[in-house]
PDB file of N, CA and C in Angstrom:
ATOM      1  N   UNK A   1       3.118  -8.513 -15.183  1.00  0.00           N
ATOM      2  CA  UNK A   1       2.796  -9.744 -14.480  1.00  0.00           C
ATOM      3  C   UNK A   1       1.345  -9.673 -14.005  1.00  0.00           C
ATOM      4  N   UNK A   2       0.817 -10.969 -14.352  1.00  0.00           N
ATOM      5  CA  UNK A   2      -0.297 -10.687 -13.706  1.00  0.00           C
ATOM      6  C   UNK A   2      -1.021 -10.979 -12.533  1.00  0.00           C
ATOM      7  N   UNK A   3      -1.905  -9.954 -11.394  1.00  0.00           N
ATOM      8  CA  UNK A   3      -1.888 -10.729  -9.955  1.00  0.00           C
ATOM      9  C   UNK A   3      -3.622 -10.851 -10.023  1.00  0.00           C
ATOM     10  N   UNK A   4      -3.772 -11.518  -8.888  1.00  0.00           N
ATOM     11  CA  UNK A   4      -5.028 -11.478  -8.386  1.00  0.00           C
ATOM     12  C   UNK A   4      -5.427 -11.389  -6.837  1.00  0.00           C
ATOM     13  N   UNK A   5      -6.118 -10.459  -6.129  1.00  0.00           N
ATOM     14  CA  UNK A   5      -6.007  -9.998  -5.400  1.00  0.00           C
ATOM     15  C   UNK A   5      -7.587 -11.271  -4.704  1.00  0.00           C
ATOM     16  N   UNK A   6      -7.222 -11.574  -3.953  1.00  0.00           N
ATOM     17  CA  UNK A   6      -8.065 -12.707  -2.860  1.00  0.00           C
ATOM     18  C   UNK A   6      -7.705 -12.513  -1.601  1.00  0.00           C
ATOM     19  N   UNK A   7      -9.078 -11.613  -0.667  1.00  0.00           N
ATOM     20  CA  UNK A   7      -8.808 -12.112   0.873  1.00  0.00           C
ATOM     21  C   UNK A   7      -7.201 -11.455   1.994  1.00  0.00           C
ATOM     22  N   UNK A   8      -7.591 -10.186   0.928  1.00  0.00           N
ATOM     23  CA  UNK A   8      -5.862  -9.502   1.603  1.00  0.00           C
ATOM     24  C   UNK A   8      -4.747  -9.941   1.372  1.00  0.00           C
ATOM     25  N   UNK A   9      -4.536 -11.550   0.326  1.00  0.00           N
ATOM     26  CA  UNK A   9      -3.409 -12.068  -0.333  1.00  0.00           C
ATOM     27  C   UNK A   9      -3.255 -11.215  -1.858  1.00  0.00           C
ATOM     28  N   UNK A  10      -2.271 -11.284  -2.443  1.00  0.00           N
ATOM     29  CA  UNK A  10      -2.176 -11.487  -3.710  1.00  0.00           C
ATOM     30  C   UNK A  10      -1.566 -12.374  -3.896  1.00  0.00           C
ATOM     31  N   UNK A  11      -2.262 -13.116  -5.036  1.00  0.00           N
ATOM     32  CA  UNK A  11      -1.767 -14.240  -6.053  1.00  0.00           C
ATOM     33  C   UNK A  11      -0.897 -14.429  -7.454  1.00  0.00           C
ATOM     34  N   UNK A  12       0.160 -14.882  -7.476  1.00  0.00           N
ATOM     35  CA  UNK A  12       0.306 -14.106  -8.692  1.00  0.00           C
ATOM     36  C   UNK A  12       0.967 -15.445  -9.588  1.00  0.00           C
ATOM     37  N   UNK A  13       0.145 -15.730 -10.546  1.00  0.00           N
ATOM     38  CA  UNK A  13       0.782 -16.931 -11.122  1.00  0.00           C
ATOM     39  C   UNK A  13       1.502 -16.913 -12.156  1.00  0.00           C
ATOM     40  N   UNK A  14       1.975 -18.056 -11.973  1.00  0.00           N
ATOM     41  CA  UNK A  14       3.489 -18.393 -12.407  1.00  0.00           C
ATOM     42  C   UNK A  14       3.683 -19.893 -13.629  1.00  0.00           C
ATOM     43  N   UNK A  15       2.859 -20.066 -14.499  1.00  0.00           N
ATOM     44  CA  UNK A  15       2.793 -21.336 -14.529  1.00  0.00           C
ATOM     45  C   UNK A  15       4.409 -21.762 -15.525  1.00  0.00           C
ATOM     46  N   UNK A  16       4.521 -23.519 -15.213  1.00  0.00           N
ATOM     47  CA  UNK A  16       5.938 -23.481 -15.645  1.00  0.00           C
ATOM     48  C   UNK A  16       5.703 -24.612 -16.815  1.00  0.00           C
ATOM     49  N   UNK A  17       6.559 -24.170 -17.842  1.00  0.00           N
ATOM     50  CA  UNK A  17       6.051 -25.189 -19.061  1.00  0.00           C
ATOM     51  C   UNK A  17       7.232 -26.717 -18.914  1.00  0.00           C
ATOM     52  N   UNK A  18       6.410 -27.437 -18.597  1.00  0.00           N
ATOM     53  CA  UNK A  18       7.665 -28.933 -18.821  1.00  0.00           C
ATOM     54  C   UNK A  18       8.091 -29.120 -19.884  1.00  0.00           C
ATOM     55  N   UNK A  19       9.435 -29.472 -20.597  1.00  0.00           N
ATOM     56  CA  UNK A  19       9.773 -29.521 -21.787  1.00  0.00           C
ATOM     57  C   UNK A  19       9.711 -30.668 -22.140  1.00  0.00           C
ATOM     58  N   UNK A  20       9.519 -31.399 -21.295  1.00  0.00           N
ATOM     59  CA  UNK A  20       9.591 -33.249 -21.422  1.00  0.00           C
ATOM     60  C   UNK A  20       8.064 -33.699 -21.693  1.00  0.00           C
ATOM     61  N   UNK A  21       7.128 -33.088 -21.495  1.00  0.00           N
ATOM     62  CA  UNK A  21       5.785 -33.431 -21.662  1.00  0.00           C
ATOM     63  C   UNK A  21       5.221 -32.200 -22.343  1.00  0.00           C
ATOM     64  N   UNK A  22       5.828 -31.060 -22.944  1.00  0.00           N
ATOM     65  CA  UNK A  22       5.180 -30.375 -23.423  1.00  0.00           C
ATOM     66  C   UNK A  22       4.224 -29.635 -22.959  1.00  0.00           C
ATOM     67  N   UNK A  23       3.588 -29.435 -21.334  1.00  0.00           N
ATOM     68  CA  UNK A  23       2.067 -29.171 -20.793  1.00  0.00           C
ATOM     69  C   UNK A  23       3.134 -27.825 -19.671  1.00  0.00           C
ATOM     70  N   UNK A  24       1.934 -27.443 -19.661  1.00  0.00           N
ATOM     71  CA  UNK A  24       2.020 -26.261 -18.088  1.00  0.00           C
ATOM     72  C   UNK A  24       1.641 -26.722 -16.744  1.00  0.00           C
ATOM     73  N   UNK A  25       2.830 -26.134 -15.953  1.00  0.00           N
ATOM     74  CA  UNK A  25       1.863 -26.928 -15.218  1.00  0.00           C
ATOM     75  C   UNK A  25       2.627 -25.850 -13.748  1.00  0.00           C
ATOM     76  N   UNK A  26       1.125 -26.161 -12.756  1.00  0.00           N
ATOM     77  CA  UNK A  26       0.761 -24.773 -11.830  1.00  0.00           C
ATOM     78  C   UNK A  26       2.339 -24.423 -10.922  1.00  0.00           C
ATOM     79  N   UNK A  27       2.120 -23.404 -10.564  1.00  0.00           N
ATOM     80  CA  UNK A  27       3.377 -22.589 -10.098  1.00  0.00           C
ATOM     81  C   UNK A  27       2.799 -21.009  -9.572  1.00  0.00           C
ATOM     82  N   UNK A  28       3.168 -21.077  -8.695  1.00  0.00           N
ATOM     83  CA  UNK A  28       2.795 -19.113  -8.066  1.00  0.00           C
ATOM     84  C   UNK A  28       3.054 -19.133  -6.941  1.00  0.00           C
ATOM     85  N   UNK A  29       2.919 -17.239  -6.259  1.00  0.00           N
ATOM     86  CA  UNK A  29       3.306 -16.717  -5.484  1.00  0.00           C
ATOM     87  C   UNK A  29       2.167 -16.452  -4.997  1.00  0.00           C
ATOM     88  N   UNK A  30       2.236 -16.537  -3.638  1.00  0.00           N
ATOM     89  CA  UNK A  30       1.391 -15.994  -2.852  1.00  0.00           C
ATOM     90  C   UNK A  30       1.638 -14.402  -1.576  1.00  0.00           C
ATOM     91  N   UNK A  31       1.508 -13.739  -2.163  1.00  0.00           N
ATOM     92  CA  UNK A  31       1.938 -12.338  -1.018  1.00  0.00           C
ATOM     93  C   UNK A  31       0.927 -11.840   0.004  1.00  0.00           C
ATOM     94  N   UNK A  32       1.677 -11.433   1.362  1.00  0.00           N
ATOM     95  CA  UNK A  32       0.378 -10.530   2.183  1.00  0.00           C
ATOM     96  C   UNK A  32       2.024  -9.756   2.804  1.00  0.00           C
ATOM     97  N   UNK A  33       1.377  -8.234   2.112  1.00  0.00           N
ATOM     98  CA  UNK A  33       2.401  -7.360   2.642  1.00  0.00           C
ATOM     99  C   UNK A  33       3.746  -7.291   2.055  1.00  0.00           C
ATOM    100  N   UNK A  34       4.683  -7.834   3.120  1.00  0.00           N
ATOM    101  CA  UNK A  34       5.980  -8.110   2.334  1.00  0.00           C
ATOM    102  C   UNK A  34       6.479  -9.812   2.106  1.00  0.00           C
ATOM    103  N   UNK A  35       5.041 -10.419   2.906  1.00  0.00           N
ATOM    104  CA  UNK A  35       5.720 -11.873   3.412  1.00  0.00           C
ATOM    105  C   UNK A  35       5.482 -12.633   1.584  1.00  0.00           C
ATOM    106  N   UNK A  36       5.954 -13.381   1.548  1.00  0.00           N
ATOM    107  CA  UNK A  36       6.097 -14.097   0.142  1.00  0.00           C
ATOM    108  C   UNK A  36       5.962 -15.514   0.259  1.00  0.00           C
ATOM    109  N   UNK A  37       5.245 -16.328  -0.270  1.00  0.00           N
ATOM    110  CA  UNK A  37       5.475 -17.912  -0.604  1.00  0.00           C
ATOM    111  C   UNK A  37       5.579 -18.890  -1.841  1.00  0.00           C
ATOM    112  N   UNK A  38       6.200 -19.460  -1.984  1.00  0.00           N
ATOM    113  CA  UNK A  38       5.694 -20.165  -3.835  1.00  0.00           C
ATOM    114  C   UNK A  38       5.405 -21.288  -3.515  1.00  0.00           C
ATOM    115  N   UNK A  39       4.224 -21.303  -4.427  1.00  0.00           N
ATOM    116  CA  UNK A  39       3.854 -23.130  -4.472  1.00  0.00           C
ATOM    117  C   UNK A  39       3.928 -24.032  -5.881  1.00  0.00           C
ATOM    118  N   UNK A  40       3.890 -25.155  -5.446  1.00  0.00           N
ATOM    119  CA  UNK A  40       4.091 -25.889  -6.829  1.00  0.00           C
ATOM    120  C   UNK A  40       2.636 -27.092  -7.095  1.00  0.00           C
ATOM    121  N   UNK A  41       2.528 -27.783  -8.032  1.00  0.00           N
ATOM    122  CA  UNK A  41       1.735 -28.865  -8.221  1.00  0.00           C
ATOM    123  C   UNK A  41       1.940 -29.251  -9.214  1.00  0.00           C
ATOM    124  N   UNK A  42       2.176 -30.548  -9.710  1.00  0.00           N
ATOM    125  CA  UNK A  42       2.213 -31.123 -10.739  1.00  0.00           C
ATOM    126  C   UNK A  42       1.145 -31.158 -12.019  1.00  0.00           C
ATOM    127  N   UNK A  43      -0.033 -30.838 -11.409  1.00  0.00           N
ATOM    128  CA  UNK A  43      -0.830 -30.957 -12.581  1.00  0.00           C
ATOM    129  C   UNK A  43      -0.178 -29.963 -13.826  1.00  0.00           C
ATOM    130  N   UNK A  44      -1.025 -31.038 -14.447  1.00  0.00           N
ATOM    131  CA  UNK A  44      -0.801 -30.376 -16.353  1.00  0.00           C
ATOM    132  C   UNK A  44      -1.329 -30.148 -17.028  1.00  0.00           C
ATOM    133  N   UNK A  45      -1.184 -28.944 -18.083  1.00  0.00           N
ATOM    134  CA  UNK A  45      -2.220 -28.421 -18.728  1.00  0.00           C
ATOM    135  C   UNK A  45      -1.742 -28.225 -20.091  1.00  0.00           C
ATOM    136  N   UNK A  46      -2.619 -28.260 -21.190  1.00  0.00           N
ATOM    137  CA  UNK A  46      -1.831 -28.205 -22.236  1.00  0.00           C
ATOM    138  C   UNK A  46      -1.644 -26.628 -22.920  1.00  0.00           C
ATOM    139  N   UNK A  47      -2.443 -25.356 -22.282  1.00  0.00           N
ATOM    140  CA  UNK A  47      -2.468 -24.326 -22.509  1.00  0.00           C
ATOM    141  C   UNK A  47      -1.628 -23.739 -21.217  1.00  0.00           C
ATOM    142  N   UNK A  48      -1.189 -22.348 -21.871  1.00  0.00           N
ATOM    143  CA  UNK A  48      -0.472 -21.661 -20.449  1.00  0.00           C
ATOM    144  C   UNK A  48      -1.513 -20.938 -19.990  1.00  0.00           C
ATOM    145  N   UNK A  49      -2.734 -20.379 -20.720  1.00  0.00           N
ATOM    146  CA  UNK A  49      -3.816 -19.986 -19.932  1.00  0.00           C
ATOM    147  C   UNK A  49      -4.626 -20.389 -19.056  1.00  0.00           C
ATOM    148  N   UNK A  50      -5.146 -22.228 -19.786  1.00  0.00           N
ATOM    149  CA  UNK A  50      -5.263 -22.916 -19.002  1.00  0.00           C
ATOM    150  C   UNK A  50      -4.920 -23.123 -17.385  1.00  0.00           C
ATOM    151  N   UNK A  51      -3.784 -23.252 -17.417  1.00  0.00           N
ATOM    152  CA  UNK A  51      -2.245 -23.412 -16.087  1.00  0.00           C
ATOM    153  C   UNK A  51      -2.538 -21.601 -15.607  1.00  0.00           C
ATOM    154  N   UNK A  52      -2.643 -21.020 -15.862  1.00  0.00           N
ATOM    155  CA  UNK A  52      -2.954 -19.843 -15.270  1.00  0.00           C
ATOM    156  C   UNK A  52      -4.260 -19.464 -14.549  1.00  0.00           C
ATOM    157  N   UNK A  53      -5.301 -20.447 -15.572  1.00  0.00           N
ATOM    158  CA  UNK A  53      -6.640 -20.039 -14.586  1.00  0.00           C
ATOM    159  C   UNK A  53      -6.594 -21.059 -13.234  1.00  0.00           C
ATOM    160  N   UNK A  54      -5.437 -22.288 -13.168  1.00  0.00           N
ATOM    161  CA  UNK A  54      -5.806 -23.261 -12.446  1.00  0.00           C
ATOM    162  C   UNK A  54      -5.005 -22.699 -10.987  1.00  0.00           C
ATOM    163  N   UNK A  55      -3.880 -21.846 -11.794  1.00  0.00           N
ATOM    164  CA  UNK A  55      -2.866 -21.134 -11.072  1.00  0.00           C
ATOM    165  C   UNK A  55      -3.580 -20.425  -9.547  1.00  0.00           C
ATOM    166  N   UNK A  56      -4.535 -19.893 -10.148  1.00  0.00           N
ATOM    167  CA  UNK A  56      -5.241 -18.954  -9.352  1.00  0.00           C
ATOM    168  C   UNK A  56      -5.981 -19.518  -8.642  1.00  0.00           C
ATOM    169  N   UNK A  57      -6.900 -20.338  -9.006  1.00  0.00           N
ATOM    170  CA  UNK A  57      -8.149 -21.317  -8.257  1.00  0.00           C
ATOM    171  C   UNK A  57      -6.967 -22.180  -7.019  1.00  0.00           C
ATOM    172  N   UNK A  58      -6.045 -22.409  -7.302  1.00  0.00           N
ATOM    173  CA  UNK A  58      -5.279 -23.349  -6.837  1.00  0.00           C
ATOM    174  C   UNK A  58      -5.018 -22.569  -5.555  1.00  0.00           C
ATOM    175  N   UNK A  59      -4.441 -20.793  -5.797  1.00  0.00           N
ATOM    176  CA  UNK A  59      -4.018 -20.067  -4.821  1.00  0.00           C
ATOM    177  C   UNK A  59      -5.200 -19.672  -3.905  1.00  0.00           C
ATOM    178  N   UNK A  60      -6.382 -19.311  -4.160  1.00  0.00           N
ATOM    179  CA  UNK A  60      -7.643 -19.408  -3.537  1.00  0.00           C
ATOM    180  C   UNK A  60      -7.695 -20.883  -2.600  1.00  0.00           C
ATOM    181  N   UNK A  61      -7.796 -21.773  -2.722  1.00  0.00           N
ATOM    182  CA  UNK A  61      -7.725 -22.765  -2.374  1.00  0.00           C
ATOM    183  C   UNK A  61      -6.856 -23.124  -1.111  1.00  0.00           C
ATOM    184  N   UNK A  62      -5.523 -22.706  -1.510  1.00  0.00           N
ATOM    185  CA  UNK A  62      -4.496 -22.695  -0.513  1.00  0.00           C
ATOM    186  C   UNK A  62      -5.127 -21.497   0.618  1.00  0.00           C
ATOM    187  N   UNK A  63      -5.084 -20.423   0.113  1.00  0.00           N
ATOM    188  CA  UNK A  63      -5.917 -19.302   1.435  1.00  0.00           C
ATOM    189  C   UNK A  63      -6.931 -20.016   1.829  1.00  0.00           C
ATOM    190  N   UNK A  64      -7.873 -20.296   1.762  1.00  0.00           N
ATOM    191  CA  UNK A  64      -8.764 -20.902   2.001  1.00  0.00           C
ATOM    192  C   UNK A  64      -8.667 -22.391   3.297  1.00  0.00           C
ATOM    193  N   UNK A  65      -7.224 -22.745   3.023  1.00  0.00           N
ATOM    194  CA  UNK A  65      -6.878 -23.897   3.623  1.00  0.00           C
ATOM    195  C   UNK A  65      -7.536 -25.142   3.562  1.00  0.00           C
ATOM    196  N   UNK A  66      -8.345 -25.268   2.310  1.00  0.00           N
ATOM    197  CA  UNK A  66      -8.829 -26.450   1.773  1.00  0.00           C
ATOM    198  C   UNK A  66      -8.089 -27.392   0.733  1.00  0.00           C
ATOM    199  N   UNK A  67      -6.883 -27.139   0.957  1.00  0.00           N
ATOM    200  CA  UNK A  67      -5.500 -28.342   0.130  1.00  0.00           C
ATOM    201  C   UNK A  67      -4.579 -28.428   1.462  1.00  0.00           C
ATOM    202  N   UNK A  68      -4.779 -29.663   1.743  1.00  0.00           N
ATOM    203  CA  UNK A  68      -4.307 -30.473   3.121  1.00  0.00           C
ATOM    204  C   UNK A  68      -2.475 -30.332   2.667  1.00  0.00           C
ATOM    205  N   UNK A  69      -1.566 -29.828   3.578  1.00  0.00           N
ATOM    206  CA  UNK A  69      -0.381 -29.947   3.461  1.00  0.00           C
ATOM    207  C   UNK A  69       0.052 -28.142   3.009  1.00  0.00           C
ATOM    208  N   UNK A  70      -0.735 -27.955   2.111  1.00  0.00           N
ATOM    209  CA  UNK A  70      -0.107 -26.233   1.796  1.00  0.00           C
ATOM    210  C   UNK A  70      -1.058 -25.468   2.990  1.00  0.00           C
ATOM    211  N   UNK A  71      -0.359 -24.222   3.092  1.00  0.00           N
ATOM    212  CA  UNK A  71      -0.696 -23.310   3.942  1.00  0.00           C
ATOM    213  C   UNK A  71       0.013 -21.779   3.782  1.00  0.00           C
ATOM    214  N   UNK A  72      -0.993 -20.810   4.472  1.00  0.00           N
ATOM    215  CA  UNK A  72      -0.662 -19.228   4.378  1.00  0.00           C
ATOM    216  C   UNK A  72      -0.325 -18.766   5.050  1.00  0.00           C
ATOM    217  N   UNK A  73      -0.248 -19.625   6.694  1.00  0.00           N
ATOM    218  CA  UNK A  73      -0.072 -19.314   8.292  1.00  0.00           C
ATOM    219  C   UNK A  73       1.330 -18.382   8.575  1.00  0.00           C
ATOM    220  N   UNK A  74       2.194 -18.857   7.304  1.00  0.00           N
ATOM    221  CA  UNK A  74       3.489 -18.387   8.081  1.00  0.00           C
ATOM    222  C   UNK A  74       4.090 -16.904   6.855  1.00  0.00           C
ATOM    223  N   UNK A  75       2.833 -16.845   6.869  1.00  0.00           N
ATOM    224  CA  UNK A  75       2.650 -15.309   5.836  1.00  0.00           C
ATOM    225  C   UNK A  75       1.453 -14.348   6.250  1.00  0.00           C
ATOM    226  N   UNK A  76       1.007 -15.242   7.257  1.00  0.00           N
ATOM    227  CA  UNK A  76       0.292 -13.724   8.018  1.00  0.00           C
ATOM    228  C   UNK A  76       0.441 -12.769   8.650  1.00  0.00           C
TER     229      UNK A  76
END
């Protein structure tokens, strides 16, 4: 599996393929320690690598607390 380590989190994405549209689309875990979270987003991608690099930028983002509504607070 593959992770990415950001800011004392690890990230570890997950992307999920829709069978109805054919595309990937973002999914992952976010860890600090033992605490765990998963997030979702609809966007779509037509590669799973694609959906994997967005996977990550997406989880940066969330630490970061610059995507209004997700958060890391209750995993610190």
């Amino acid at each position: 599996m593959q992770f990415y380590e950001y800011k004392g989190f690890t990230i570890y994405p997950t992307p999920r393929l829709s069978i109805e549209s054919d595309t990937w689309m973002i999914n992952l875990t976010i860890r600090r320690g033992t605490k765990v979270k998963v997030f979702s987003a609809p966007n779509c991608f037509k590669t799973k690598g694609e959906a994997t690099f967005h996977c990550i930028s997406f989880g940066k983002k969330i630490i970061d607390a610059e995507i209004y509504g997700y958060t890391t607070n209750d995993i610190l």
